[in-house]
Protein backbone atom coordinates (compact mmCIF):
# COMPACT_ATOMS: atom_id res chain seq x y z
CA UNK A 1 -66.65 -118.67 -93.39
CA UNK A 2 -67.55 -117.42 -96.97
CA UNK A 3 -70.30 -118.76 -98.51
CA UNK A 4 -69.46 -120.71 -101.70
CA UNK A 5 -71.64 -118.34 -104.26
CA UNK A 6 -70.32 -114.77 -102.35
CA UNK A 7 -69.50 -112.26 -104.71
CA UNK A 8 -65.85 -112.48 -103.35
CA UNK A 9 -65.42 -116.48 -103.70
CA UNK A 10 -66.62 -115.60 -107.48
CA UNK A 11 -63.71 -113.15 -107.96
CA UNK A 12 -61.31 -115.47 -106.07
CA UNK A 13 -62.51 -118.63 -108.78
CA UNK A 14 -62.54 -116.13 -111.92
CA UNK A 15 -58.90 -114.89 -111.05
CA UNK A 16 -57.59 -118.04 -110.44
CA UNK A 17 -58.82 -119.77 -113.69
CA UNK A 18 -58.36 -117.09 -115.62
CA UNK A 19 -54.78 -116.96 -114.82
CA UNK A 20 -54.23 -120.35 -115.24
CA UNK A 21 -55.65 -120.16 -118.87
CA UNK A 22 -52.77 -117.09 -119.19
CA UNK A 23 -50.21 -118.95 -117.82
CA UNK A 24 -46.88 -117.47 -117.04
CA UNK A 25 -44.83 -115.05 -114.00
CA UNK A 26 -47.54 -112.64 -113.71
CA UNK A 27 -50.11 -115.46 -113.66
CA UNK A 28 -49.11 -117.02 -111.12
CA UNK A 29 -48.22 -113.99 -108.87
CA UNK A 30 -52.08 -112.84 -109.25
CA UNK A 31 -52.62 -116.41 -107.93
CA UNK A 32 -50.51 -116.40 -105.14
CA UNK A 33 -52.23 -112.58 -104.29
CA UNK A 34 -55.11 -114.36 -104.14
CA UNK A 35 -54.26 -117.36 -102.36
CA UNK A 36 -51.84 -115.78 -99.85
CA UNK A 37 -49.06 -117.77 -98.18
CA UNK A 38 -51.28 -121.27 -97.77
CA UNK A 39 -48.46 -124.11 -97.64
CA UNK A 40 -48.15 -126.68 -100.10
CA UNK A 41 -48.04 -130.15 -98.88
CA UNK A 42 -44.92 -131.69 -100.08
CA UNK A 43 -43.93 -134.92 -101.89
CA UNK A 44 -42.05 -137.77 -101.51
CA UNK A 45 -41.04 -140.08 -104.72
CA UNK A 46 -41.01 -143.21 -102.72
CA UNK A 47 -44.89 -142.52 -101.82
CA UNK A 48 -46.36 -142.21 -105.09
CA UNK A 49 -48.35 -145.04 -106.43
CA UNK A 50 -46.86 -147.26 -109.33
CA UNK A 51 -49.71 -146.12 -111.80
CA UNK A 52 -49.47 -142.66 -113.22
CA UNK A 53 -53.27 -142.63 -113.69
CA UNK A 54 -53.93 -143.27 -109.80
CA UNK A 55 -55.81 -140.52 -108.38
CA UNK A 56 -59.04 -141.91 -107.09
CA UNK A 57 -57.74 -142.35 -103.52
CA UNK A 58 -56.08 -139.02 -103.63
CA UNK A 59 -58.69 -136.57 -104.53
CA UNK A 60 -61.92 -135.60 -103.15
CA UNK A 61 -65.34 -137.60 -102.89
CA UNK A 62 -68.40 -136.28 -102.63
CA UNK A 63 -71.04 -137.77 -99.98
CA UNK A 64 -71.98 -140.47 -102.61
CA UNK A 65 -68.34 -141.71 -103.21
CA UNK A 66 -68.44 -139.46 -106.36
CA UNK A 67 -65.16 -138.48 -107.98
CA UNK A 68 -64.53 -134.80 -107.34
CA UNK A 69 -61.73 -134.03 -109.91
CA UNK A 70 -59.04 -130.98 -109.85
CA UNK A 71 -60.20 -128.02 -110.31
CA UNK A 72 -57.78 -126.36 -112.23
CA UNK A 73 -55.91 -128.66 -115.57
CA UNK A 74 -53.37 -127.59 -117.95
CA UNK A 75 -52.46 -130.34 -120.78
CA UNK A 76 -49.02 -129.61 -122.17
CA UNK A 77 -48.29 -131.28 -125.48
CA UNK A 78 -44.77 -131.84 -126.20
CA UNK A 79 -42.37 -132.70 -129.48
CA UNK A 80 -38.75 -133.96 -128.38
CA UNK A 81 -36.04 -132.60 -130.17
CA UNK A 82 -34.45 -135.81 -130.61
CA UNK A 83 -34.61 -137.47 -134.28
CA UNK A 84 -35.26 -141.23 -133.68
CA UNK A 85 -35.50 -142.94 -130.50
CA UNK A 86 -34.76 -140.37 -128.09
CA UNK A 87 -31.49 -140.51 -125.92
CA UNK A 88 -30.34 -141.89 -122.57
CA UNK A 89 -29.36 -137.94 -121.71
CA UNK A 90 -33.12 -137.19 -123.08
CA UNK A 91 -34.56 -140.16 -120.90
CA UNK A 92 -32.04 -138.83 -117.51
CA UNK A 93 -33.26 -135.02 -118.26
CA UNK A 94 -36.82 -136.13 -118.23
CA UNK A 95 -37.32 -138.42 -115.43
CA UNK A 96 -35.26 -135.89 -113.45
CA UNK A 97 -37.75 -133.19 -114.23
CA UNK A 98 -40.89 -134.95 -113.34
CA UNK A 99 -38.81 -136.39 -110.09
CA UNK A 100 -38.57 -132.07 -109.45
CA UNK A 101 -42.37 -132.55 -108.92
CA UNK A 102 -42.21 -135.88 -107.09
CA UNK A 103 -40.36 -134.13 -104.44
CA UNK A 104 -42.13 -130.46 -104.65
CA UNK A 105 -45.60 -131.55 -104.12
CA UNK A 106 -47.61 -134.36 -102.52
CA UNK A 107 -49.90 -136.48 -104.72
CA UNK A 108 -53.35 -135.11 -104.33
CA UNK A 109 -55.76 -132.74 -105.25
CA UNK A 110 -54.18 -130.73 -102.52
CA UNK A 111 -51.13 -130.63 -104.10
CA UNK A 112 -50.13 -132.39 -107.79
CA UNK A 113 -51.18 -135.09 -110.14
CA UNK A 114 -49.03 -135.59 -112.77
CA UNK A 115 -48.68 -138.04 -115.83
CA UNK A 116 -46.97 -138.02 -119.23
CA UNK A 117 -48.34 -140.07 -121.75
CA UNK A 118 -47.08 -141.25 -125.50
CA UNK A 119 -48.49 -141.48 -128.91
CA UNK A 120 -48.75 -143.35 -131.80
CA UNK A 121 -46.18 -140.91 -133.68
CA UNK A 122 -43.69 -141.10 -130.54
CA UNK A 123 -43.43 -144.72 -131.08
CA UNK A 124 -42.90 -144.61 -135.05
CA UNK A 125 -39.98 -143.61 -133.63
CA UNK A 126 -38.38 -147.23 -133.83
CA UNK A 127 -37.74 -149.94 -135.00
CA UNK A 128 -39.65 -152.28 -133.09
CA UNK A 129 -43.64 -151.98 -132.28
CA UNK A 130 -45.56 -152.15 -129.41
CA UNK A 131 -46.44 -155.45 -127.81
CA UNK A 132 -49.90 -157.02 -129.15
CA UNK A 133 -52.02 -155.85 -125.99
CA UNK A 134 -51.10 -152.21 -126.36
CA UNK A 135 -54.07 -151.46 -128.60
CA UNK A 136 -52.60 -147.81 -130.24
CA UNK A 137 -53.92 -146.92 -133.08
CA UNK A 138 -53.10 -143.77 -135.04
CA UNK A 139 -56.31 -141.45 -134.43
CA UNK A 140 -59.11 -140.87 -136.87
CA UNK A 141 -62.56 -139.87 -137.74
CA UNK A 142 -65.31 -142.11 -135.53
CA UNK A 143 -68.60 -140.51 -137.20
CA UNK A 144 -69.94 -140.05 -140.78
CA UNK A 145 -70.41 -135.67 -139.85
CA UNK A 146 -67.44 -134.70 -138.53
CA UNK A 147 -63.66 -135.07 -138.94
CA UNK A 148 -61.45 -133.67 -136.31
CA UNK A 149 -58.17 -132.55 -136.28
CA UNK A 150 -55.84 -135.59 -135.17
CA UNK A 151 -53.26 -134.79 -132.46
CA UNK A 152 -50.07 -135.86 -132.98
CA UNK A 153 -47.40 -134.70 -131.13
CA UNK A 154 -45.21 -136.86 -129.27
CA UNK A 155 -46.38 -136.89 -125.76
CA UNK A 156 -48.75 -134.79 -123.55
CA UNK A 157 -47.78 -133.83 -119.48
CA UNK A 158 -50.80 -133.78 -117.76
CA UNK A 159 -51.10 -131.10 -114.90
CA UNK A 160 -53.71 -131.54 -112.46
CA UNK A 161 -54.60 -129.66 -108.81
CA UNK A 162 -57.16 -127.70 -106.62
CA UNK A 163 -54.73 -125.24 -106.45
CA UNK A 164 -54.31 -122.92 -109.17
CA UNK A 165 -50.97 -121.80 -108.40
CA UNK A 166 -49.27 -125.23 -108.08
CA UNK A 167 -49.81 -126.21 -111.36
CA UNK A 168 -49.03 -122.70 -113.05
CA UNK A 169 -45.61 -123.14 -110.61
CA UNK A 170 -45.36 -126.77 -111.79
CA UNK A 171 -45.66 -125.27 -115.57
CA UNK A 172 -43.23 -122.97 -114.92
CA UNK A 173 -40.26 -125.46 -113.08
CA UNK A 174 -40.90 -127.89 -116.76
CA UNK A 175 -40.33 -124.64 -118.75
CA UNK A 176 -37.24 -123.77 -116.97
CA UNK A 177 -38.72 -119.86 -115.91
CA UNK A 178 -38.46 -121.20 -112.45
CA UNK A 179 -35.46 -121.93 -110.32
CA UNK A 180 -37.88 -123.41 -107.40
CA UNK A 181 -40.83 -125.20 -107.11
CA UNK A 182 -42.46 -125.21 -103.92
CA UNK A 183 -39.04 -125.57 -102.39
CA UNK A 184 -37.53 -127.95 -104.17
CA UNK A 185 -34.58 -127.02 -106.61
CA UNK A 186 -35.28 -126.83 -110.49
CA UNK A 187 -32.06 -128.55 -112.09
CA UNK A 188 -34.09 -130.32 -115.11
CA UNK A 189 -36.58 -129.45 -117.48
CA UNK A 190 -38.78 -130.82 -119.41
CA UNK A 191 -38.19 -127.75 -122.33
CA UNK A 192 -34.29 -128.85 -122.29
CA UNK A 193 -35.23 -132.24 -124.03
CA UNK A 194 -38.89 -131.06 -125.78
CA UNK A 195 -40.81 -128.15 -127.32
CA UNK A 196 -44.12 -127.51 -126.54
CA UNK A 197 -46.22 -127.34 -129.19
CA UNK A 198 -49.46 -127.06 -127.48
CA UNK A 199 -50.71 -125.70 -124.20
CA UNK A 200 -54.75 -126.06 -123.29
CA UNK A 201 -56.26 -125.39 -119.88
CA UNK A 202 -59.42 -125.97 -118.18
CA UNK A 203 -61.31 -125.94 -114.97
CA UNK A 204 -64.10 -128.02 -113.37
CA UNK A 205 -65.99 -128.55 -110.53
CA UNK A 206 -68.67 -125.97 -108.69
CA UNK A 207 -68.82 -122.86 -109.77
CA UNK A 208 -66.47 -122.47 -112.22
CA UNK A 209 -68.69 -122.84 -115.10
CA UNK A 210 -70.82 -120.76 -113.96
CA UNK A 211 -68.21 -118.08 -113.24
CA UNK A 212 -66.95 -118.69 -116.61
CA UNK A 213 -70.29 -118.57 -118.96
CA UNK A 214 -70.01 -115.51 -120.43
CA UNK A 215 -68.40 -117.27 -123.13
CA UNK A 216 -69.40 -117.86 -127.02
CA UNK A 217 -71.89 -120.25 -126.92
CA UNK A 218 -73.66 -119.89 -124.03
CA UNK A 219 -76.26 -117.27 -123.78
CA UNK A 220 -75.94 -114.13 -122.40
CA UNK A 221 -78.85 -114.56 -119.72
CA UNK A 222 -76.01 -116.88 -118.04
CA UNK A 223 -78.40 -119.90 -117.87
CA UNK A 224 -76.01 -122.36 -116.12
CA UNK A 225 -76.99 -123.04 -112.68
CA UNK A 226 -74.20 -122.02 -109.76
CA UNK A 227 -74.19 -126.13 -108.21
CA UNK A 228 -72.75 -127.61 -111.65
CA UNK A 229 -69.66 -129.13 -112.36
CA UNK A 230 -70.06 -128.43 -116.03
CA UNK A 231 -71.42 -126.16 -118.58
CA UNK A 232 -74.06 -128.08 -119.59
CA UNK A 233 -75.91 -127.76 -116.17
CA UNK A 234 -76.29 -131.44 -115.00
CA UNK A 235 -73.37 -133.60 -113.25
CA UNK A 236 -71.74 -136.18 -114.45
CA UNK A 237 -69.12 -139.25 -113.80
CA UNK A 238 -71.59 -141.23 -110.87
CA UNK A 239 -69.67 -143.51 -109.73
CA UNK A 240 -71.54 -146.40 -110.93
CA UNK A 241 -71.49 -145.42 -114.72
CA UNK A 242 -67.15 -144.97 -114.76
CA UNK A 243 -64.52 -147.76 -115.07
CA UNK A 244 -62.56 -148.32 -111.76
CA UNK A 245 -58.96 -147.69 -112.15
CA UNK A 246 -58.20 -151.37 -112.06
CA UNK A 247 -60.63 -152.18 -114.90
CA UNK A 248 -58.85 -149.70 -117.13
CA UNK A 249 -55.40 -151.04 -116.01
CA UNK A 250 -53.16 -153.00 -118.68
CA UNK A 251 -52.99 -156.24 -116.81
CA UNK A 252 -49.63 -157.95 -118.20
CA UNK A 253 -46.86 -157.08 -120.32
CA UNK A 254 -44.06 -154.31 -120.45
CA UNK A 255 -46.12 -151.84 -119.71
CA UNK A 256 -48.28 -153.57 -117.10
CA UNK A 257 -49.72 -151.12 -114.55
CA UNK A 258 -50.38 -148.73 -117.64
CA UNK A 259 -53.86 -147.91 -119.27
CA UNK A 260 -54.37 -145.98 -122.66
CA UNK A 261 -55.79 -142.17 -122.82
CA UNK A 262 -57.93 -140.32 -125.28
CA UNK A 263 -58.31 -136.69 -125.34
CA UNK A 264 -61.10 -134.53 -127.66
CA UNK A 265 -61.65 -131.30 -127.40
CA UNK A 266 -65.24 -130.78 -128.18
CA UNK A 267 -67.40 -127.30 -129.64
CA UNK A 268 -69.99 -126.38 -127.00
CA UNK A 269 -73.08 -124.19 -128.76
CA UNK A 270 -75.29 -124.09 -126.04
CA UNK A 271 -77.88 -121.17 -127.30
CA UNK A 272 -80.99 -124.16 -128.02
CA UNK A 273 -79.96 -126.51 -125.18
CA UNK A 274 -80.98 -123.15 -122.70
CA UNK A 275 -83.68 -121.11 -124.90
CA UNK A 276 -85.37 -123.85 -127.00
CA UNK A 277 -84.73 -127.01 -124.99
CA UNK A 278 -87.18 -126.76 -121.37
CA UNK A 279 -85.18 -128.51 -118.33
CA UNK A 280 -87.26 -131.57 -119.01
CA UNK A 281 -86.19 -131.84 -122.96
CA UNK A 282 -82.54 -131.20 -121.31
CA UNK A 283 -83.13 -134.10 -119.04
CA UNK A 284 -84.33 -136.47 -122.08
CA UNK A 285 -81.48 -135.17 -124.33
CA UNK A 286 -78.87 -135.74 -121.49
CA UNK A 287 -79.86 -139.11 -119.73
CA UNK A 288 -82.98 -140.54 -121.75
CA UNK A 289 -86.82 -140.24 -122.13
CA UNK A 290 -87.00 -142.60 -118.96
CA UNK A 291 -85.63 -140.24 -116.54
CA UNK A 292 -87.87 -137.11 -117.29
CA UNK A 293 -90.99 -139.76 -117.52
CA UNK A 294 -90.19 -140.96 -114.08
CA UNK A 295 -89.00 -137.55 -112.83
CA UNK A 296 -85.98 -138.75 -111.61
CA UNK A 297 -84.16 -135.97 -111.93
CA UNK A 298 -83.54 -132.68 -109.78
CA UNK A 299 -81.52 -129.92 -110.43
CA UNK A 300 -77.85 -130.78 -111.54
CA UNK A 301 -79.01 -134.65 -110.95
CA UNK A 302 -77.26 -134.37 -107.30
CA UNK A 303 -80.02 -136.35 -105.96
CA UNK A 304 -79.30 -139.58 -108.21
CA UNK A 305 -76.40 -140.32 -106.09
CA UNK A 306 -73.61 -142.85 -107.12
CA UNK A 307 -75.28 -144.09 -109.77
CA UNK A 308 -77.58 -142.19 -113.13
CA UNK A 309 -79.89 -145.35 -113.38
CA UNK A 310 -78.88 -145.68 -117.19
CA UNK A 311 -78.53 -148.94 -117.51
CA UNK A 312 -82.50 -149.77 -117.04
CA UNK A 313 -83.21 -147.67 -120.15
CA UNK A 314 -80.39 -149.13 -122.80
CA UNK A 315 -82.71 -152.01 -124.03
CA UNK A 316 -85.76 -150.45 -124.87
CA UNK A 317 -83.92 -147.31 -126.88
CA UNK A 318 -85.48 -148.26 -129.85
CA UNK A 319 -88.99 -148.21 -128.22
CA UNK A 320 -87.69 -144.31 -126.89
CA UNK A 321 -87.60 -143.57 -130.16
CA UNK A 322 -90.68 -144.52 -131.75
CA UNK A 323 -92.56 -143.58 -128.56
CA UNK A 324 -90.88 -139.93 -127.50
CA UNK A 325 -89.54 -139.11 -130.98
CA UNK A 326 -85.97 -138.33 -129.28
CA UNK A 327 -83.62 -140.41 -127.52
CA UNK A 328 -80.44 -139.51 -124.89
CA UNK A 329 -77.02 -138.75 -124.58
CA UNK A 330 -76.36 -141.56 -121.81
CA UNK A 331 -78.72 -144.15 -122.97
CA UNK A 332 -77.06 -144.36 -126.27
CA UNK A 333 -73.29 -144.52 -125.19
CA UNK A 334 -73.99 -146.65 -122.85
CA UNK A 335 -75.11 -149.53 -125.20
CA UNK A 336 -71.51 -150.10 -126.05
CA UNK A 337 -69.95 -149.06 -122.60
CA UNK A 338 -70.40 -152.24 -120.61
CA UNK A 339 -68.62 -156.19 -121.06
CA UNK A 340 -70.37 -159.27 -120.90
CA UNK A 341 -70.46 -159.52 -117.15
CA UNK A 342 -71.71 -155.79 -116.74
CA UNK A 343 -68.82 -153.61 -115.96
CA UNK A 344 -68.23 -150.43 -117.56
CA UNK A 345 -65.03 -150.11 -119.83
CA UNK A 346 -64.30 -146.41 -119.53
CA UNK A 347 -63.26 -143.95 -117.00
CA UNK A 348 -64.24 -140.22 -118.24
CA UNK A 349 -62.13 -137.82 -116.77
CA UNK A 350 -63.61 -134.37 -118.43
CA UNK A 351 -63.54 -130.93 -118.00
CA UNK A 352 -64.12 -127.36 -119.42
CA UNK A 353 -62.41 -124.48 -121.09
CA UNK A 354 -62.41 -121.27 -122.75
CA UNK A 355 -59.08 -121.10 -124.13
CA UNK A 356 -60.41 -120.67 -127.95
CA UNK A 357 -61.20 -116.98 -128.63
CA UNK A 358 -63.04 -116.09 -131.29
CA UNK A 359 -63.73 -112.36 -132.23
CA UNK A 360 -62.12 -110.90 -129.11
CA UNK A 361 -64.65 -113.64 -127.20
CA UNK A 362 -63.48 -116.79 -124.86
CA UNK A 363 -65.69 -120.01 -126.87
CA UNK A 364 -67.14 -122.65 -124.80
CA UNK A 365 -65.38 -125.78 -125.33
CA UNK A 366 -64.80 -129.22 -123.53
CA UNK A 367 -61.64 -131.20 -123.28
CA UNK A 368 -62.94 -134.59 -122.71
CA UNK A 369 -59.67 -137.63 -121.96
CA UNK A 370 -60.66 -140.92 -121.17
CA UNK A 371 -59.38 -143.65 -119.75
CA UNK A 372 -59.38 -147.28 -121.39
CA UNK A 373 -57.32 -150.43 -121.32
CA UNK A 374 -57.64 -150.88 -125.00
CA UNK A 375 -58.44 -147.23 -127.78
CA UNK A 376 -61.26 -149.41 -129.75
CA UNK A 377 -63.14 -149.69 -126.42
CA UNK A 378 -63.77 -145.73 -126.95
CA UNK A 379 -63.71 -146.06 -130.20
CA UNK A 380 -66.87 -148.39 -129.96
CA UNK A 381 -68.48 -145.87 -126.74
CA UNK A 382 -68.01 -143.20 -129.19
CA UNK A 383 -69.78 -144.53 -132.35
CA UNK A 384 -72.84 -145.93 -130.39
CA UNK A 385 -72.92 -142.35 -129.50
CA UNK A 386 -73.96 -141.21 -132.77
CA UNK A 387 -77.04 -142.88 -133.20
CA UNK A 388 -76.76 -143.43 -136.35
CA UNK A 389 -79.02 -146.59 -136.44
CA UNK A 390 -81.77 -144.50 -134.68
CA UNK A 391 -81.98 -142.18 -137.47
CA UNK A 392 -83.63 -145.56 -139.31
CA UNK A 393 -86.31 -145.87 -136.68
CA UNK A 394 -88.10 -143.04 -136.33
CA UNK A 395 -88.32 -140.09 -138.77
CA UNK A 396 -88.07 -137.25 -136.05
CA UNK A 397 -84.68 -138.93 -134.99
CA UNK A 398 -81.84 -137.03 -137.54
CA UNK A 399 -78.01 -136.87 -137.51
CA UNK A 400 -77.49 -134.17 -134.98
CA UNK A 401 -81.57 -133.93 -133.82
CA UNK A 402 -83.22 -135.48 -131.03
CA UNK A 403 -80.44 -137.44 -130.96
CA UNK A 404 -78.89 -136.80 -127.82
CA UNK A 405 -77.02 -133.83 -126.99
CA UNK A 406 -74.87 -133.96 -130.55
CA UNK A 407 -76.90 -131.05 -131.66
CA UNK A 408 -74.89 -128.88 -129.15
CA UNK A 409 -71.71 -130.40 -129.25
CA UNK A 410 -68.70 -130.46 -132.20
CA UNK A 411 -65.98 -132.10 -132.33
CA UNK A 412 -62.29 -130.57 -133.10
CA UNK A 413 -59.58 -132.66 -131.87
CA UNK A 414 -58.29 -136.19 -130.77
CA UNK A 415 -55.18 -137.72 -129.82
CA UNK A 416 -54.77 -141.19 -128.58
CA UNK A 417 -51.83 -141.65 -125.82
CA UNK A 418 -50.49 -144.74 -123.81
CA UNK A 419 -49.90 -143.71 -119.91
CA UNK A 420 -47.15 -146.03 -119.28
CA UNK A 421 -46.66 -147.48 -115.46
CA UNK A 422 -44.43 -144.66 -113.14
CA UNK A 423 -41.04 -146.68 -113.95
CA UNK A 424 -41.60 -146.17 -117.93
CA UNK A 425 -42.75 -142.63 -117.33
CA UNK A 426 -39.52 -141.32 -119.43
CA UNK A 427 -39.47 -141.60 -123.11
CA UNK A 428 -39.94 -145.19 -123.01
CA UNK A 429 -39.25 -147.84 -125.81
CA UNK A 430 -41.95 -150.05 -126.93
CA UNK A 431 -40.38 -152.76 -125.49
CA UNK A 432 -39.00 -151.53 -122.21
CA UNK A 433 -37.77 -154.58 -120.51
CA UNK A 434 -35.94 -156.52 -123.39
């Protein structure tokens, strides 16, 4: 067996990413040179679960329970060239090509996850609104320092395996430059009904970042350790701080079964989280002043298991403050990221990218969705993040310093989507069932 960090698996994982970031024929025959002849599992339609956004039980775990997401992502945002509602032919066309991937590949992170996912702007395309509990809003600034770029295209397809070459083959079968797809005839396509206005990859999981650093942003001694998930050097997504899948569920109505998506893309300028910040700084900036002072955190975190321990630090942020002149990342999110009885209201579902490149250099960036029954429950996550009322309680405590890890991290885009259930996958109405 080769071992994971072997100079060969590294060329294997940069090859692979890199050609999913290119994208394309010659992409994916590099992949498959790579990968060899390995067999795809295939699907079957009548197998796959009711909600689009159910992958839990179909992806990896680590030894904790952990989520282990896909490794390789491509998010495909899509106009259709209908004006107004869109067609019955548009709705047949579409369901047909995503049924294409039904059939080609089994739902896992051994094959294909899948989802397509609406926004505000698609549904200004009628008449009639959405019911009362979709919560929808148009997207918009959530801080007082920055002011992304709002997404607004109609829709976004969501492309999601361990295996490079399924989803640059799954890419390809949507665009129509494919007449198969792991076996399975091409005779729909998504580009017959839609343009694509927007494609943006990324990768996750260990190893890849590391693979990947040499990136603007990140320092060229290529500080971020081989274990993590993420470029940042500490894991993330324990299973006790995320939503479960049921939580983030829309419980009743049309589009019961359905939950609601965000998706940033985030700046990374990592230069002072690596060469001013020492690991315990990175530790306080990342979870909270609690965790370094109780040393209860090694390496990428690994050893914290299913759970970061946030929650025991959220009341006494204030006292952080005063007493340690900085506060954290986790600590202050979390504040608003739990209900009355405890449970957490989002499921984070992040991962990396250099698809940006800036003076003939890939740029470190994030592409961070989420997963929510209702938008203002990031909304509120995201503004607690700020820690703007900090700023008031101790004078080291500013806007972007010691406050977190916002000093590092910039936001550039949002867009706010509703996943509908599997039977409203296709260019829905607002009001499906009347």
């Amino acid at each position: 067996m080769v071992p994971l960090y072997s100079d060969r698996n590294l060329q294997r994982r940069q090859v692979l990413k890199a050609a999913v970031a290119t994208g394309g024929a010659s992409a994916l025959s590099a992949c498959l040179d790579r990968i060899g002849s390995e067999p795809v599992p295939t699907g079957n339609p009548d197998a796959k679960p009711p909600r689009q956004h159910a992958w839990r039980e179909y992806i990896r775990q680590d030894e904790h329970g952990n989520s282990q997401l896909p490794n390789h992502q491509v998010l495909l945002y899509v106009d259709f060239d209908d004006d107004g509602p869109p067609s019955a032919e548009t709705q047949v066309t579409l369901e047909r090509a995503l049924t294409v991937l039904d059939q080609a590949y089994e739902w896992s992170h051994n094959g294909l996850l899948h989802s397509v996912a609406y926004s505000p702007s698609y549904f200004d395309r009628f008449e009639e609104s959405l019911p009362g509990n979709v919560d929808l809003p148009q997207p918009r600034s959530l801080s007082p320092f920055e002011s992304p770029a709002s997404d607004t295209q109609d829709a976004v397809v969501h492309l999601a395996s361990d295996r490079a070459d399924v989803v640059l083959e799954a890419e390809q079968a949507l665009q129509g430059e494919r007449d198969q797809a792991n076996g399975e005839a091409v005779d729909a396509r998504l580009t017959d009904v839609a343009t694509i206005d927007s494609r943006r990859t990324g990768f996750v999981g260990a190893g890849l970042p590391a693979d990947n650093q040499d990136a603007a942003g990140i320092p060229d001694s290529k500080p971020v350790p081989e274990a993590s998930p993420l470029f940042m050097g500490f894991k993330t997504g324990f299973r006790g701080n995320q939503a479960t899948e049921d939580y983030v569920t829309i419980e009743d109505g049309p589009f019961a079964g359905g939950t609601t998506k965000t998706i940033s893309n985030l700046r990374q300028r990592l230069d002072d989280w690596y060469e001013e910040q020492s690991y315990d700084e990175r530790v306080t900036e990342m979870f909270s002043p609690g965790h370094t002072k109780n040393d209860l955190v090694e390496g990428i975190g690994s050893n914290l298991g299913s759970d970061s321990g946030i929650d025991q630090f959220v009341d006494n942020i204030e006292e952080d403050a005063k007493t340690y002149g900085r506060v954290g990342h986790a600590q202050k999110a979390a504040r608003a990221n739990r209900d009355a009885d405890g449970n957490v209201k989002l499921l984070r579902r992040h991962f990396e990218s250099t698809d940006d490149i800036e003076s003939d250099q890939a740029v470190a960036s994030l592409h961070f969705p989420t997963l929510q029954r209702r938008i203002t429950e990031f909304e509120d996550v995201r503004r607690a993040m700020n820690g703007t009322d900090l700023t008031e309680v101790a004078p080291t405590i500013r806007q972007r310093v010691n406050n977190g890890i916002l000093e590092y991290i910039f936001f550039r885009r949002r867009g706010y989507f509703l996943v509908p259930p599997r039977r409203y996958r296709s260019v829905p109405a607002p009001r499906p069932n009347e």
